[in-house]
Protein backbone atom coordinates (compact mmCIF):
# COMPACT_ATOMS: atom_id res chain seq x y z
CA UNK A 1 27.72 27.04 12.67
CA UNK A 2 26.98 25.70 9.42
CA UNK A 3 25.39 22.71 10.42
CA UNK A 4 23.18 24.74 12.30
CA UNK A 5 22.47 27.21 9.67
CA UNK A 6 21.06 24.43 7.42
CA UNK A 7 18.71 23.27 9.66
CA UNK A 8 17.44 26.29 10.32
CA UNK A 9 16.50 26.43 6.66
CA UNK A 10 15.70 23.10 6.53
CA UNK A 11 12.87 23.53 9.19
CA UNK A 12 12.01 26.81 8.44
CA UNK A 13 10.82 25.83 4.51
CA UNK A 14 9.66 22.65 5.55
CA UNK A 15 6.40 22.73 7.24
CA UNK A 16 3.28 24.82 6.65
CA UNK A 17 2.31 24.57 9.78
CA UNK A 18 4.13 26.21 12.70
CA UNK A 19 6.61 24.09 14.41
CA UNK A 20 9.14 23.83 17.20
CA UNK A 21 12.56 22.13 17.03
CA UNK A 22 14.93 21.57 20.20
CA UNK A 23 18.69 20.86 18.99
CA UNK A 24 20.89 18.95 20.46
CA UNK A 25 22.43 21.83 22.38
CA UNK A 26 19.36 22.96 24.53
CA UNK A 27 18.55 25.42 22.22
CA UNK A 28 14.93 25.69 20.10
CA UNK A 29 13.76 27.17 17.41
CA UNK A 30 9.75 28.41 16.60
CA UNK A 31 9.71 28.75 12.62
CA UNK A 32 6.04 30.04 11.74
CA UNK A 33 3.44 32.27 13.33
CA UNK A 34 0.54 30.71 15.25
CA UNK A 35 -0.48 27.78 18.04
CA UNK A 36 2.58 25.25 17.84
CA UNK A 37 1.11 21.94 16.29
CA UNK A 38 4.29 19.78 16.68
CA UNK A 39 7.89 19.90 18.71
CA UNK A 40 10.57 18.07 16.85
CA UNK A 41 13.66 17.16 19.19
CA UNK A 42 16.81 16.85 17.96
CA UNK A 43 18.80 14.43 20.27
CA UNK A 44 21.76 14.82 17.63
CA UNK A 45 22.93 16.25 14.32
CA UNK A 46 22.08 13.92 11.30
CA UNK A 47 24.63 14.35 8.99
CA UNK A 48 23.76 16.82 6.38
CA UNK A 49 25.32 15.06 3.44
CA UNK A 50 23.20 11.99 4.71
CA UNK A 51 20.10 14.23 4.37
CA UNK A 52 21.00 15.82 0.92
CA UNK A 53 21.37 12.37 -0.18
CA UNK A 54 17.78 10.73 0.96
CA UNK A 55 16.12 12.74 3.31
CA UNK A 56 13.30 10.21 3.75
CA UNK A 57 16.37 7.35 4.61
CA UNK A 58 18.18 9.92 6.92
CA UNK A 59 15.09 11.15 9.07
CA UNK A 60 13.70 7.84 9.17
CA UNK A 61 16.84 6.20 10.29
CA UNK A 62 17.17 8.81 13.15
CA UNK A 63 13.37 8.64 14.26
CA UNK A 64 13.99 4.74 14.51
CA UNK A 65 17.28 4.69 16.41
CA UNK A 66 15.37 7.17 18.54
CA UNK A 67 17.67 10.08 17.75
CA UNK A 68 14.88 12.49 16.96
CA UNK A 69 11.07 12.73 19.06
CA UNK A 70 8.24 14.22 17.88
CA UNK A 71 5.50 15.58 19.91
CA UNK A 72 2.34 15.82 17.94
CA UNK A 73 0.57 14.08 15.30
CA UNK A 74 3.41 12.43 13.10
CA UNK A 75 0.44 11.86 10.38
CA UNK A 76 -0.26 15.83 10.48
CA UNK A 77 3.19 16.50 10.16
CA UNK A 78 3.54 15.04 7.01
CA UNK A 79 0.56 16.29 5.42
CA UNK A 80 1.86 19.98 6.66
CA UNK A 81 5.25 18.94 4.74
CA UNK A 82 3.69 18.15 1.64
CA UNK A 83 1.34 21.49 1.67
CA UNK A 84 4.67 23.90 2.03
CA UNK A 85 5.91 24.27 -1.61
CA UNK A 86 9.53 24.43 -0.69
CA UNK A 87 9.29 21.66 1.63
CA UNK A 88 12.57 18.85 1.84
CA UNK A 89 9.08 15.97 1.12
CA UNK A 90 8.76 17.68 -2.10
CA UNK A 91 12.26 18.90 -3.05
CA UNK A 92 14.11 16.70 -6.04
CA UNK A 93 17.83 17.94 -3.95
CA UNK A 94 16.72 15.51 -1.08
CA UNK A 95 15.52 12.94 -3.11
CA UNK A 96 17.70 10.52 -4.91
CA UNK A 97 15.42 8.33 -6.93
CA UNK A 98 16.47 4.83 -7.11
CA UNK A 99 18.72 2.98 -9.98
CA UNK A 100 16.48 0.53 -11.99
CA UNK A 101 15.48 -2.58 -10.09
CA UNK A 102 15.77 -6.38 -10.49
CA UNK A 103 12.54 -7.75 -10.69
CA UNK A 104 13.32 -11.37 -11.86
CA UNK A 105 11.19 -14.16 -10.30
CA UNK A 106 13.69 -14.77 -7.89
CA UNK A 107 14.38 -11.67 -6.82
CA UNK A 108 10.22 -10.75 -6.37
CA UNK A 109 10.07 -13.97 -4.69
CA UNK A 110 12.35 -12.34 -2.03
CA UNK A 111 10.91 -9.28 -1.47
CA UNK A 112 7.79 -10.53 -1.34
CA UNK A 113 8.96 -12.64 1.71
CA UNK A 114 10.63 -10.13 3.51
CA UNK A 115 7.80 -8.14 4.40
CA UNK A 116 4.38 -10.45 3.99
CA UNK A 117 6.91 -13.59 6.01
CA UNK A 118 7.59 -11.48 9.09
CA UNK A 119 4.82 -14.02 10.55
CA UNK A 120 0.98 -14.38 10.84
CA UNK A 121 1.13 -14.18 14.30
CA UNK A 122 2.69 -10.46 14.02
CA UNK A 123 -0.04 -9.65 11.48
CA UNK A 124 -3.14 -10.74 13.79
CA UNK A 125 -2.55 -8.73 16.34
CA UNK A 126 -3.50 -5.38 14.36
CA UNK A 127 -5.86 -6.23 11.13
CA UNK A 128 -9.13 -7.09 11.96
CA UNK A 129 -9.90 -10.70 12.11
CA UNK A 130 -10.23 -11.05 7.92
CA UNK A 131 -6.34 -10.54 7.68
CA UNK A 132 -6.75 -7.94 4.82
CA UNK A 133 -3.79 -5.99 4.57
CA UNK A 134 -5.11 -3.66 1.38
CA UNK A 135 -7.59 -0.04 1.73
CA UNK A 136 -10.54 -1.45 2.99
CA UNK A 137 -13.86 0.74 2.21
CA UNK A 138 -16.30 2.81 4.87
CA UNK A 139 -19.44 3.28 3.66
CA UNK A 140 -19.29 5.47 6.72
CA UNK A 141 -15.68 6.78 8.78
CA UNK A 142 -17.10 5.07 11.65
CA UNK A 143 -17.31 1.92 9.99
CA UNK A 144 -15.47 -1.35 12.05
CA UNK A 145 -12.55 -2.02 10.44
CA UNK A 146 -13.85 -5.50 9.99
CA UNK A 147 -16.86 -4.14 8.45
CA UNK A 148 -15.35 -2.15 6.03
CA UNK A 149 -13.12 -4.87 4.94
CA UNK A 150 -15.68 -7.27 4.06
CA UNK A 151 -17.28 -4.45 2.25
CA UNK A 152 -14.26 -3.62 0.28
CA UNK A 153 -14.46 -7.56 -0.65
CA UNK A 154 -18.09 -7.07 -1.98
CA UNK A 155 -17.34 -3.86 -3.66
CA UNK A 156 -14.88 -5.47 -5.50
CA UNK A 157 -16.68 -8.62 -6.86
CA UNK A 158 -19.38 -6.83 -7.62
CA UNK A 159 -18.17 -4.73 -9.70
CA UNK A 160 -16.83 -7.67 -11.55
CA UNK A 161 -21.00 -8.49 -12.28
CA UNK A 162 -19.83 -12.13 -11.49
CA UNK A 163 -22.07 -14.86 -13.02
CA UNK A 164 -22.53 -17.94 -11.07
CA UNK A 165 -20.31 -21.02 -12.06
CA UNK A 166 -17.37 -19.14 -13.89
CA UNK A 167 -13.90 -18.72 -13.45
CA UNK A 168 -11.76 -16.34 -11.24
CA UNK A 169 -8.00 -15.67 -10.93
CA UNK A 170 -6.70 -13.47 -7.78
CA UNK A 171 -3.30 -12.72 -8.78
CA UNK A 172 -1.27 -11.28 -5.11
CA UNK A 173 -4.00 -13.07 -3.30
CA UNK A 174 -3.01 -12.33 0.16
CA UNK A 175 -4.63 -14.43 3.05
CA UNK A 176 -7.31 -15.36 0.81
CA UNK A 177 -10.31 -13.23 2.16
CA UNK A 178 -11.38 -12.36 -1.47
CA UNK A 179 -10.71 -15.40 -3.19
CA UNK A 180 -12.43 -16.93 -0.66
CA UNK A 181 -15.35 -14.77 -0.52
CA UNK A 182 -15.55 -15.04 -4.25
CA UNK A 183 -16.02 -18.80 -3.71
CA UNK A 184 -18.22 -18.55 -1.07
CA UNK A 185 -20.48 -16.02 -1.81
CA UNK A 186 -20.50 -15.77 -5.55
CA UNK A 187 -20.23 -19.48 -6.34
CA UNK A 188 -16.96 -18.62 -8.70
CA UNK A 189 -14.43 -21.30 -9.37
CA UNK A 190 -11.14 -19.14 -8.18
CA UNK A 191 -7.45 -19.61 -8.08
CA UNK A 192 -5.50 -17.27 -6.09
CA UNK A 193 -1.51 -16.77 -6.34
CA UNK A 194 1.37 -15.80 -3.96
CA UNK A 195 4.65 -15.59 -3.60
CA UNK A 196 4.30 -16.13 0.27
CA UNK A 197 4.21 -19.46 2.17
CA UNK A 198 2.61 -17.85 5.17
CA UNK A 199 0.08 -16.75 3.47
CA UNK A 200 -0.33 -20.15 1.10
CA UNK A 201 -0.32 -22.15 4.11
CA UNK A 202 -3.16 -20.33 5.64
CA UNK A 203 -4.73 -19.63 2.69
CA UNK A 204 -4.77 -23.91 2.18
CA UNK A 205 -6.12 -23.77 6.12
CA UNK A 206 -9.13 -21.60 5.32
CA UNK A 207 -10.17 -23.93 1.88
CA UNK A 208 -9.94 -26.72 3.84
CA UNK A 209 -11.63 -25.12 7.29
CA UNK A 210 -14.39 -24.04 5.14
CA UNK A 211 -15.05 -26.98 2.62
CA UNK A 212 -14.46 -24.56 -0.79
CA UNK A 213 -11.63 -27.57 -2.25
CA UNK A 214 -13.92 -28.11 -5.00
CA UNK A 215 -14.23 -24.21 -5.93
CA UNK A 216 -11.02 -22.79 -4.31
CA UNK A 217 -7.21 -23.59 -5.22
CA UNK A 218 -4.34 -21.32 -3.50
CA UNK A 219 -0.43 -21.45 -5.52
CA UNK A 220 2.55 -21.19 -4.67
CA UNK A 221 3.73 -19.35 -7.48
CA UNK A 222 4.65 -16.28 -9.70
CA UNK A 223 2.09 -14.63 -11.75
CA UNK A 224 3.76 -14.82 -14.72
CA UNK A 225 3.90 -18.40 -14.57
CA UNK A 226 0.60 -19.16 -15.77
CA UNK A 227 1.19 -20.51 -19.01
CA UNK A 228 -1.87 -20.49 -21.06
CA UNK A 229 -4.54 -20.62 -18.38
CA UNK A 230 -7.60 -18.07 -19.17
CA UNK A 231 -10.52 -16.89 -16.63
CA UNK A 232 -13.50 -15.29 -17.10
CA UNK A 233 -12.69 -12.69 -14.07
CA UNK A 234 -9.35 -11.33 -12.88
CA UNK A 235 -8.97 -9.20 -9.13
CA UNK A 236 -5.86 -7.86 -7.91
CA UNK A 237 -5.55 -6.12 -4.85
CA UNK A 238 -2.17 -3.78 -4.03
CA UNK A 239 0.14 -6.36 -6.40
CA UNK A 240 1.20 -4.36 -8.88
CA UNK A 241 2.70 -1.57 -6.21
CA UNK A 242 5.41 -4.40 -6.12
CA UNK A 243 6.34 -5.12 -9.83
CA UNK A 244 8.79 -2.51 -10.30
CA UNK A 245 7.94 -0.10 -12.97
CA UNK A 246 10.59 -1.98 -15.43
CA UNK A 247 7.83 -4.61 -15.14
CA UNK A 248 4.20 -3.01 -15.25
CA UNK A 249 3.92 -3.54 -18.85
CA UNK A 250 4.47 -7.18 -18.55
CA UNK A 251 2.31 -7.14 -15.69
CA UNK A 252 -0.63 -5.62 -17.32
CA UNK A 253 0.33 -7.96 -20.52
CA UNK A 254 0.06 -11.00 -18.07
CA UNK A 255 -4.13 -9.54 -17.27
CA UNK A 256 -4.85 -9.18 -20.86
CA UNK A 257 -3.38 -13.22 -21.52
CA UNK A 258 -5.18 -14.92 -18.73
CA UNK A 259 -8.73 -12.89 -19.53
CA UNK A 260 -11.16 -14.64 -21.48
CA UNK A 261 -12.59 -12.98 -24.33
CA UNK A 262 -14.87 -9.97 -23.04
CA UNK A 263 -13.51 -11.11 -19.41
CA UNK A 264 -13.46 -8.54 -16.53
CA UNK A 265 -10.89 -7.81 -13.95
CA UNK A 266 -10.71 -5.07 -11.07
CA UNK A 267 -7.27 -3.89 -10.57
CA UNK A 268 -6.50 -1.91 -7.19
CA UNK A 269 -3.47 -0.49 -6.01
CA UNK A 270 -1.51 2.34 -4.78
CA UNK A 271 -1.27 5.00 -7.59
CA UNK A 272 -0.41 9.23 -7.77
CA UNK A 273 -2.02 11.10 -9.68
CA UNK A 274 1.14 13.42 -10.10
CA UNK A 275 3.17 10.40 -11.43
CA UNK A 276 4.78 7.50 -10.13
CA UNK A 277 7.78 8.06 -7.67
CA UNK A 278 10.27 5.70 -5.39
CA UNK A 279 11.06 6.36 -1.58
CA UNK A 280 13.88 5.72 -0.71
CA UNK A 281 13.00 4.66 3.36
CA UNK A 282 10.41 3.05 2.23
CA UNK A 283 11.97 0.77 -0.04
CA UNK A 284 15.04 0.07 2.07
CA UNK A 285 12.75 -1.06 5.13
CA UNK A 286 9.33 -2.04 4.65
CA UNK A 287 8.52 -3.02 0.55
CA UNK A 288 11.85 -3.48 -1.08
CA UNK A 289 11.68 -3.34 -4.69
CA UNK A 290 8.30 -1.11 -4.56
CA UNK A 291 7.33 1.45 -6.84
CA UNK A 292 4.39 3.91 -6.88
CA UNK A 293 2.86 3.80 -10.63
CA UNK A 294 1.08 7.10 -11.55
CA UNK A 295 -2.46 6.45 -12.69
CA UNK A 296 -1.79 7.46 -16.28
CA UNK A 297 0.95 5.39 -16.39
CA UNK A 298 -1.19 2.45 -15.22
CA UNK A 299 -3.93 3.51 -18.07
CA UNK A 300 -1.05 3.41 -21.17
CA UNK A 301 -0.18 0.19 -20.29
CA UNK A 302 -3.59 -0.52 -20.04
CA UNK A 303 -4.30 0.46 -23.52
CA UNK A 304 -1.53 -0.61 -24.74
CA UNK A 305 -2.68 -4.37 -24.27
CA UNK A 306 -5.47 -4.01 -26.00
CA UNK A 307 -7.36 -3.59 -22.53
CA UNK A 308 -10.44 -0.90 -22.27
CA UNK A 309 -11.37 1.10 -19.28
CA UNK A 310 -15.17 0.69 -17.74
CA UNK A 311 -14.99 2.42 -14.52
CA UNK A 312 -12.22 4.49 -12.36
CA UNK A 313 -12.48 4.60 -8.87
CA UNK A 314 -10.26 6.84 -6.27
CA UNK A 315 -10.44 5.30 -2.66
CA UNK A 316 -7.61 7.69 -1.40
CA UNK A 317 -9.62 8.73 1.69
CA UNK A 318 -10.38 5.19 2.73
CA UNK A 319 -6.95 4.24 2.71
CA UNK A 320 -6.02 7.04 5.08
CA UNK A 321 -8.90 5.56 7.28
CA UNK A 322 -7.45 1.79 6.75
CA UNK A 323 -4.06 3.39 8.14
CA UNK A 324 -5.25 5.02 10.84
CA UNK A 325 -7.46 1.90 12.09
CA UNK A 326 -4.24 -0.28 11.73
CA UNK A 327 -2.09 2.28 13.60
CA UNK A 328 -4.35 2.38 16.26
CA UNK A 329 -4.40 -1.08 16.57
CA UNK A 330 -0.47 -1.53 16.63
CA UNK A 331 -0.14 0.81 19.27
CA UNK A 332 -3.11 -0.68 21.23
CA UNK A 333 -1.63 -4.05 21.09
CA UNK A 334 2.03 -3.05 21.29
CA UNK A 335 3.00 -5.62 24.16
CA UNK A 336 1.09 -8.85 22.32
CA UNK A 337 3.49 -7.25 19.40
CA UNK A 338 6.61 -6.93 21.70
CA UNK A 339 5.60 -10.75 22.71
CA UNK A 340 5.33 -12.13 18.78
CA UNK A 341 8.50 -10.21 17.76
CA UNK A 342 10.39 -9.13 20.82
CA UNK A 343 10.88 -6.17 22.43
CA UNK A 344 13.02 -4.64 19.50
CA UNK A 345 12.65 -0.87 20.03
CA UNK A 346 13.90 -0.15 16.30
CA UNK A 347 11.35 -2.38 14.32
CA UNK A 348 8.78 -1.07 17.12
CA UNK A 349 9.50 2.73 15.72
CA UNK A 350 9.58 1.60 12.58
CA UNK A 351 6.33 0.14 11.55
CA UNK A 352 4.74 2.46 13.71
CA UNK A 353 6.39 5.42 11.19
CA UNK A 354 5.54 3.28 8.13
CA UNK A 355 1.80 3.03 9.26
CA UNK A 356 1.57 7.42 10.33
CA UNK A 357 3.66 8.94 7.45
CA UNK A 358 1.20 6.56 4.87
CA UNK A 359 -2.19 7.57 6.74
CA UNK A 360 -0.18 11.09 6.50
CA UNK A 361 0.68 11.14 2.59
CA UNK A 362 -2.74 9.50 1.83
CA UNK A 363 -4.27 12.58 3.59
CA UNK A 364 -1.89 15.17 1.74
CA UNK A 365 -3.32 13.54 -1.44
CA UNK A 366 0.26 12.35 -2.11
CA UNK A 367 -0.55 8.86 -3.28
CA UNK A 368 -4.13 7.79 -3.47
CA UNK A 369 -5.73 4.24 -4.23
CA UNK A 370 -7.33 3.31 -7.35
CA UNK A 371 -9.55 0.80 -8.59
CA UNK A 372 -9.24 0.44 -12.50
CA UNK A 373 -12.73 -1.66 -13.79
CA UNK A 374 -10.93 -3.33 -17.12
CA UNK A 375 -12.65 -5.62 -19.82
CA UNK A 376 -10.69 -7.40 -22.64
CA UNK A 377 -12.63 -6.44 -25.76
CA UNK A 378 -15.17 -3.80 -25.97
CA UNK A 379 -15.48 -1.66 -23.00
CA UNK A 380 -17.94 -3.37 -20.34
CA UNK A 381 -19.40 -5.70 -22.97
CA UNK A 382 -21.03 -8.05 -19.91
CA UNK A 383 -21.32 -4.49 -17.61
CA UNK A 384 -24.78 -3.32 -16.80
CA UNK A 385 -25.30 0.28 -18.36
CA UNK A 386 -24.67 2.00 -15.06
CA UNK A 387 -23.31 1.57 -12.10
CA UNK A 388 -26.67 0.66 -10.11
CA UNK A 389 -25.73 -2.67 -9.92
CA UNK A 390 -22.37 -1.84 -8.24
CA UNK A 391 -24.05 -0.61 -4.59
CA UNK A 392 -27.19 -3.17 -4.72
């Protein structure tokens, strides 16, 4: 009776939407007035103390071992959770917040692995043919995925107002679209870093497939391992989501060192505007040692390194987009998946829940994108007065 009693709560203050539950024991529950917009089936209990402990662990455990169904948009589900006020998504009793994390070079090294090694073959099958896996940019919401991921590419060096000839470091460089775009198109000397051999093997493929070895070098390596090295331009794309907050300082330390004198660099990543937070499910399955900075958080340790802020860009909505295209994609494309990585029900679930409940939070406004425009010295000394030159 208990355990049924606080569920009924549960569900009853945790959606602002109206929803339907059916327990385990044929029964179901309406909780709120209106059209239905989602049925939530119960196929067993979850143990409360396992819910009071993480919610986000326990309910995304039981989605993936198939123990609870939802009918309805799993993306609109979350963005109802996170409207409701008294929701479990926004309650501190259901949340226990991480202990501090190792972030050594080993241990990033690792993590890094785990999630960007799963395989390039696994990765093709749902981002468009560029292999970004960062918030691309729609000039319009119908944009082609692969369309609005080259654009986010320009958008990004262009903000930079690159100069022909000078030098560029892509620290988290993924599979090398930018750096290589940078090369290409903007005739910049670049180096870009990783801590993943899939991706610095075909990163190596791409220099060598399109004749940039004089202008393009791929590492290897840890970013902090630079020494001494200085560039006139600095990108990194969704890198310092994976630092650890013990280790954003350092990070942002790391971009002030390796700038040149009145050098530029475009930072983008996965911020809140409400502060940074952990989750726990997320952590534990898809980016372990992540952590969401909050954007003032990001702009101390910006200051604090003697770093200046030119321009401040949210991209929240085209991240939702991003999510969406990518989810679509998965699902489109789920037996080429089941093929790459076998037909493992549980990872299936999985990163289809990872890719909905992030469209879902970047619609509730939960976490949002930024790009931070950063000069060493004076703010924008090299800039153009406005931002004109930004869209031409």
């Amino acid at each position: 009776m208990f355990e049924k009693t606080f569920y009924k709560t549960f569900f009853k203050h945790g959606f602002n939407e109206p929803i339907q539950v059916n327990y385990w024991d044929g029964k179901s529950e309406k909780y709120g007035d209106g059209e239905t917009k989602a049925v939530i089936t119960m196929k067993e209990p979850i143990p409360i103390k396992d819910i009071r402990s993480n919610a986000s662990i326990a309910l995304g455990e039981a989605y993936m071992d198939g123990k609870i169904e939802v009918e309805g948009s799993i993306e609109d589900l979350i963005v109802s959770a996170y409207q409701k006020s008294t929701s479990f998504i926004r309650d501190h009793k259901f949340i226990n917040f991480l202990p501090k994390q190792n972030h050594n070079e080993s241990t990033s090294k690792k993590d890094i692995q785990s999630h960007y090694d799963i395989g390039n073959d696994f990765y093709k099958i749902w981002l468009d043919k560029t292999m970004t896996y960062s918030c691309a940019y729609f000039e319009k919401p119908d944009d082609d995925l692969y369309d609005a991921q080259r654009q986010k590419m320009h958008h990004i060096i262009k903000k930079l107002n690159p100069q022909p000839g000078r030098t560029l470091l892509d620290i988290g460089c993924g599979w090398g679209t930018l750096m290589l775009a940078a090369a290409k198109y903007y005739d910049l000397k670049v180096v870009g870093v990783t801590l993943s051999q899939e991706q610095c093997d075909y990163v190596n493929a791409q220099i060598k497939k399109l004749g940039l070895e004089d202008k393009a070098e791929v590492r290897l390596q840890d970013y902090r391992q630079l020494g001494d090295e200085q560039f006139d331009y600095i990108t990194s794309v969704g890198m310092f989501e994976h630092v650890g907050k013990e280790n954003l300082n350092e990070y942002f330390a790391c971009v002030a060192k390796y700038l040149k004198e009145h050098g530029v660099a475009l930072i983008h990543g996965i911020t809140r505007q409400q502060g940074g937070a952990y989750n726990g499910w997320i952590n534990k399955y898809i980016f372990p040692g992540g952590y969401v900075p909050g954007m003032t958080e990001n702009l101390d340790h910006i200051t604090n390194n003697g770093l200046q802020i030119f321009d401040l860009e949210s991209l929240r909505r085209h991240y939702q987009l991003t999510l969406e295209n990518w989810d679509k994609n998965f699902n489109a494309n789920i037996d080429e998946v089941k093929k790459v990585m076998g037909d493992d029900e549980r990872f299936l679930r999985m990163w289809d829940l990872y890719l909905k409940t992030c469209a879902g939070s970047f619609k509730a406004g939960n976490i949002d994108v930024m790009q931070y425009l950063i000069s060493k010295g004076p703010s924008g000394q090299e800039l153009p007065l406005t931002r004109d030159y930004m869209y031409k």
